[in-house]
Protein backbone atom coordinates (compact mmCIF):
# COMPACT_ATOMS: atom_id res chain seq x y z
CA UNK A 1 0.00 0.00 0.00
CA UNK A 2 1.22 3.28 -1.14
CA UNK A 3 1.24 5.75 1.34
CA UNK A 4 0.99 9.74 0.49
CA UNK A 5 3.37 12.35 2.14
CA UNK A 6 1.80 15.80 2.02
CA UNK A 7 4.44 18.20 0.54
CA UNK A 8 4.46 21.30 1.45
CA UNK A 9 4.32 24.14 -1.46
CA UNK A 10 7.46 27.09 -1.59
CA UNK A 11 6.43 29.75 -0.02
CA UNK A 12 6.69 33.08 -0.88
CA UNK A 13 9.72 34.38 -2.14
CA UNK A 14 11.30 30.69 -2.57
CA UNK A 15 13.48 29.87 -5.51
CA UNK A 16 13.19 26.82 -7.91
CA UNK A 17 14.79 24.64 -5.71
CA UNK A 18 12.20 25.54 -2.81
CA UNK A 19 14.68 27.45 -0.65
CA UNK A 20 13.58 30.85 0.86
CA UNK A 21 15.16 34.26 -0.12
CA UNK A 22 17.77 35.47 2.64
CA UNK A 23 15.91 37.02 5.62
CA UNK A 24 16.65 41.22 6.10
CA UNK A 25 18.46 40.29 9.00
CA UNK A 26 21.31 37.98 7.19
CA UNK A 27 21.23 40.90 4.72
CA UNK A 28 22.22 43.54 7.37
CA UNK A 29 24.73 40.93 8.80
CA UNK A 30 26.33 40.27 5.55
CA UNK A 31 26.55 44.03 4.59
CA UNK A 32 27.87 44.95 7.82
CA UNK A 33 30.61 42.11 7.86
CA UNK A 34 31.89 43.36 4.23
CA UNK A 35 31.88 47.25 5.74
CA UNK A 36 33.75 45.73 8.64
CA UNK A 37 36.72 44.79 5.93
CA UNK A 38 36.65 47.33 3.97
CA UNK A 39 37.33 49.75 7.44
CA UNK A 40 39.97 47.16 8.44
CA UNK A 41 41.93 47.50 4.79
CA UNK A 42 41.46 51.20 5.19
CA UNK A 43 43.14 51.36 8.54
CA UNK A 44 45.90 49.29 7.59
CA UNK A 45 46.95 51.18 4.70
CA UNK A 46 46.58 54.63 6.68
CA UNK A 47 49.08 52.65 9.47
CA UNK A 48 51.36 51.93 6.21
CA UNK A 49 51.31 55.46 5.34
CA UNK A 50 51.90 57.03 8.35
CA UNK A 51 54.99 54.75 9.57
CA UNK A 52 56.38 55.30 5.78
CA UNK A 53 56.48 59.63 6.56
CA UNK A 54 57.90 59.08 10.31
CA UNK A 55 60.77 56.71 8.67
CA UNK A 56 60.72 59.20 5.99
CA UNK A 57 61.25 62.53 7.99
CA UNK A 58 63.52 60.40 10.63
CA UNK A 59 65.74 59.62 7.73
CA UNK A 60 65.71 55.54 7.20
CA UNK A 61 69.97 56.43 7.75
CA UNK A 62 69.98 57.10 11.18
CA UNK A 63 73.63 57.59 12.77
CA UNK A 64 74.57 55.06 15.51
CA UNK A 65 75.43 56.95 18.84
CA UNK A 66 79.57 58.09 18.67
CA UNK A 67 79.70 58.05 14.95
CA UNK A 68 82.54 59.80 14.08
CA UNK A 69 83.79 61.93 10.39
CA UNK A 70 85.42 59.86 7.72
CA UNK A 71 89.10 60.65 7.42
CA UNK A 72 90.48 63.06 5.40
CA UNK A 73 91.51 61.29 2.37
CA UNK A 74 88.26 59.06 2.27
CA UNK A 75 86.04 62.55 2.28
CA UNK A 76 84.24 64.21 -1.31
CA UNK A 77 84.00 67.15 -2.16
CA UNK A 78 80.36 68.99 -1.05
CA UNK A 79 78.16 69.48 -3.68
CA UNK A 80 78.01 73.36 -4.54
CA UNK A 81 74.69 75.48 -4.31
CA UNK A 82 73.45 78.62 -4.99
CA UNK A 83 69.71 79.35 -3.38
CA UNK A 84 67.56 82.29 -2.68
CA UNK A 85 68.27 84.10 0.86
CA UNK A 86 65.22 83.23 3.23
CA UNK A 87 65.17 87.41 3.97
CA UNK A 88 66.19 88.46 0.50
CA UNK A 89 69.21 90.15 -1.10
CA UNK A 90 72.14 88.23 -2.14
CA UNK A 91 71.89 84.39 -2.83
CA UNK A 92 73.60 81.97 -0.54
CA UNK A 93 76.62 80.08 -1.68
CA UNK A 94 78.35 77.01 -0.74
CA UNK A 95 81.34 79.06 -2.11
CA UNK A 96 80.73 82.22 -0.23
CA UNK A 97 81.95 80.21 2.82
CA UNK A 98 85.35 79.24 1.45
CA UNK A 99 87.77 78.14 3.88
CA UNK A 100 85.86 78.27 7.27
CA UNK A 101 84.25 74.75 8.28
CA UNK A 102 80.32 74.53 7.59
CA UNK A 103 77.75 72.54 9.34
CA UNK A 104 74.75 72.86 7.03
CA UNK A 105 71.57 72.16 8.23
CA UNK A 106 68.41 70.85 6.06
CA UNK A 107 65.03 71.31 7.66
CA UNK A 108 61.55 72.71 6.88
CA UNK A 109 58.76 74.14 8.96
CA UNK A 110 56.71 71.48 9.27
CA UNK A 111 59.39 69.24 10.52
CA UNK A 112 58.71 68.63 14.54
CA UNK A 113 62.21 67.07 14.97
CA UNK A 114 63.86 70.14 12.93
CA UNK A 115 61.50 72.27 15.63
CA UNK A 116 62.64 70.33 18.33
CA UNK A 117 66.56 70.41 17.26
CA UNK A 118 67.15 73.98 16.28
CA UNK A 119 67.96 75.68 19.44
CA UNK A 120 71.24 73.68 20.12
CA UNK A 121 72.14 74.71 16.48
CA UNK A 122 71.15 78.32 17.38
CA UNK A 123 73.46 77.77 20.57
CA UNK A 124 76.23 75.62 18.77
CA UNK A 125 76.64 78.77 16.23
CA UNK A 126 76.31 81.37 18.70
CA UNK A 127 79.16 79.84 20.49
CA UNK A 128 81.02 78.71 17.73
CA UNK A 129 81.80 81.14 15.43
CA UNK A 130 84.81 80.08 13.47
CA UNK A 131 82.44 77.54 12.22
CA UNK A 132 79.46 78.59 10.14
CA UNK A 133 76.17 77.37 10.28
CA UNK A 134 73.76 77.45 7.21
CA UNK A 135 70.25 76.07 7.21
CA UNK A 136 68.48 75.88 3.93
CA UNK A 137 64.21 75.40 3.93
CA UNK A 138 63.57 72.36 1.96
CA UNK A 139 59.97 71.97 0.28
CA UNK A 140 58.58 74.68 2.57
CA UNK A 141 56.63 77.79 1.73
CA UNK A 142 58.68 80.52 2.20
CA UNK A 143 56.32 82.31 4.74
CA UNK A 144 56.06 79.37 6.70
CA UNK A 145 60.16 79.24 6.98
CA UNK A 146 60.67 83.27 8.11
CA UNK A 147 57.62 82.34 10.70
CA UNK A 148 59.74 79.44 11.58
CA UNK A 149 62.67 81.60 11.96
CA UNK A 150 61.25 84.42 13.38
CA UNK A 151 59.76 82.31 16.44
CA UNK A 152 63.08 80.51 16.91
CA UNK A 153 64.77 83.40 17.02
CA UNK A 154 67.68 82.10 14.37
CA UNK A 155 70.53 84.47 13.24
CA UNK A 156 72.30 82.02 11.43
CA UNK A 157 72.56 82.56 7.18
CA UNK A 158 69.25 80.47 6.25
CA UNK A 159 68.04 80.10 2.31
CA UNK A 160 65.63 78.18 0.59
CA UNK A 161 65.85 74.65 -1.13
CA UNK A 162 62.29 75.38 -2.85
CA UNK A 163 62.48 72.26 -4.74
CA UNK A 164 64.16 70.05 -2.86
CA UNK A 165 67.16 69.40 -5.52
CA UNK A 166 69.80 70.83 -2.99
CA UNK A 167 69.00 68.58 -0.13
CA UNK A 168 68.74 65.67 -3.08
CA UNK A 169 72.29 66.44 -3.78
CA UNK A 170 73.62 66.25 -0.37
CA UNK A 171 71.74 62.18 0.03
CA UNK A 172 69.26 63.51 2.62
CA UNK A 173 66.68 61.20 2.49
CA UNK A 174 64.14 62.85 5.12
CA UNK A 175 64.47 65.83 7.34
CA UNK A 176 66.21 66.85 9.52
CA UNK A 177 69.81 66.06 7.81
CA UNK A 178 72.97 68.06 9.27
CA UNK A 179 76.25 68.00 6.86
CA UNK A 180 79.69 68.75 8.08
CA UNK A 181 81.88 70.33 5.69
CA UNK A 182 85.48 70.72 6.00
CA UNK A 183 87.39 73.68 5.69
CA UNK A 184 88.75 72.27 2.59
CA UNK A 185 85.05 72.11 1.54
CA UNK A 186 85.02 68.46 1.37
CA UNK A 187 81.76 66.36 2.97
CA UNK A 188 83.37 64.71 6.38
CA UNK A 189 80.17 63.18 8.28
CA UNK A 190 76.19 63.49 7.38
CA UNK A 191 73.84 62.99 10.06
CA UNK A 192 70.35 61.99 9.76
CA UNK A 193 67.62 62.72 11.71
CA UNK A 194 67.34 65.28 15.16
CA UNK A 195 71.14 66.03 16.46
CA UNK A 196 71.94 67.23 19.91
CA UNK A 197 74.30 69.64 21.15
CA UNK A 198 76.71 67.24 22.55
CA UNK A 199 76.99 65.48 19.35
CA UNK A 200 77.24 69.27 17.46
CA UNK A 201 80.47 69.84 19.88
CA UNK A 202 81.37 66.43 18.86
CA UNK A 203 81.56 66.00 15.43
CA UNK A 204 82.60 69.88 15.00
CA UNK A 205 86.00 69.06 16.63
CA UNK A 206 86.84 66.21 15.06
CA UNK A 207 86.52 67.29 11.65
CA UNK A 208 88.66 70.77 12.38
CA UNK A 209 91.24 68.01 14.22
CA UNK A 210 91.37 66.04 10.70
């Protein structure tokens, strides 16, 4: 004897194969889940980003602690420049310091660790004036720099590298970059990143001992 099962129609909204259309709430869930992802992706690459400019304006060259100049006979010669004063009138030269050591200084306005570093070069020139001190503006609207200067207080010669190309030339590779120049006008140690005055003292002696 044959016995009938009673089979229950698709409902409403049920495809071919009798199965029911997703309810609102799986909807909501699966919507939410995707905007949950595309948040996460969003956050990572921001986190990318925003360690690539600290390693960037650190410099990824970073001097180990006691690094001292190269010798004499292992140093090139600096690359010469001629830039636009920050205040006007004549341009600044590499060659207009001839003779006399330089410590030239790379840094911008928007540059915490070139805010945080410039009054021990304001100091270390003040104090040290058989050496000369030159800080050039790199990628920085001049009005921002002269505010920057202005607030510091700096006296030192300062011109602007409005392009960049200068501190390209000298291997900086973020800011803030300090270059010691012999007397002889050849390149004897490059730091990168925020110096100190004891290390300013430092270096400055050794390369006028070499």
């Amino acid at each position: 004897r044959h016995v009938r099962r009673a089979v229950r129609a698709p409902g409403p909204g049920a495809n071919r194969w009798g199965l029911g259309r997703p309810s609102g709430c799986y909807r909501r869930c699966v919507r939410g889940s995707r905007l949950a992802w595309v948040l996460l992706a969003v956050v990572l690459v921001v986190g990318v980003l925003v360690v690539g400019l600290v390693a960037g304006t650190r410099g990824d060259d970073a001097p180990e602690a006691g690094a001292t100049p190269a010798a004499a006979a292992d140093r090139d010669p600096a690359p010469e420049f001629t830039v636009p004063a920050l205040e006007g009138g004549d341009d600044l030269t590499l060659a207009g310091f001839e003779g006399t050591p330089v410590v030239l200084n790379f840094w911008a306005s928007w540059c915490p660790p070139c805010r945080a570093e410039m009054p021990a070069l304001k100091a270390f020139a003040d104090d040290n004036p058989d050496d000369e001190v030159v800080g050039l503006a790199v990628n920085d609207e001049p009005e921002n720099s002269r505010s920057f200067a202005d607030d510091l207080e700096i006296t030192f010669p300062l011109g602007i590298d409005r392009d960049g190309s200068v501190s390209i030339d000298y291997g900086a590779t973020g800011l803030p970059v300090t270059v010691f120049i012999d007397a002889q006008g050849n390149v004897a140690e490059t730091w990168f990143g925020e110096i100190t005055r004891e290390d300013l003292d430092r270096l400055s002696r050794q390369v006028s001992a070499t």
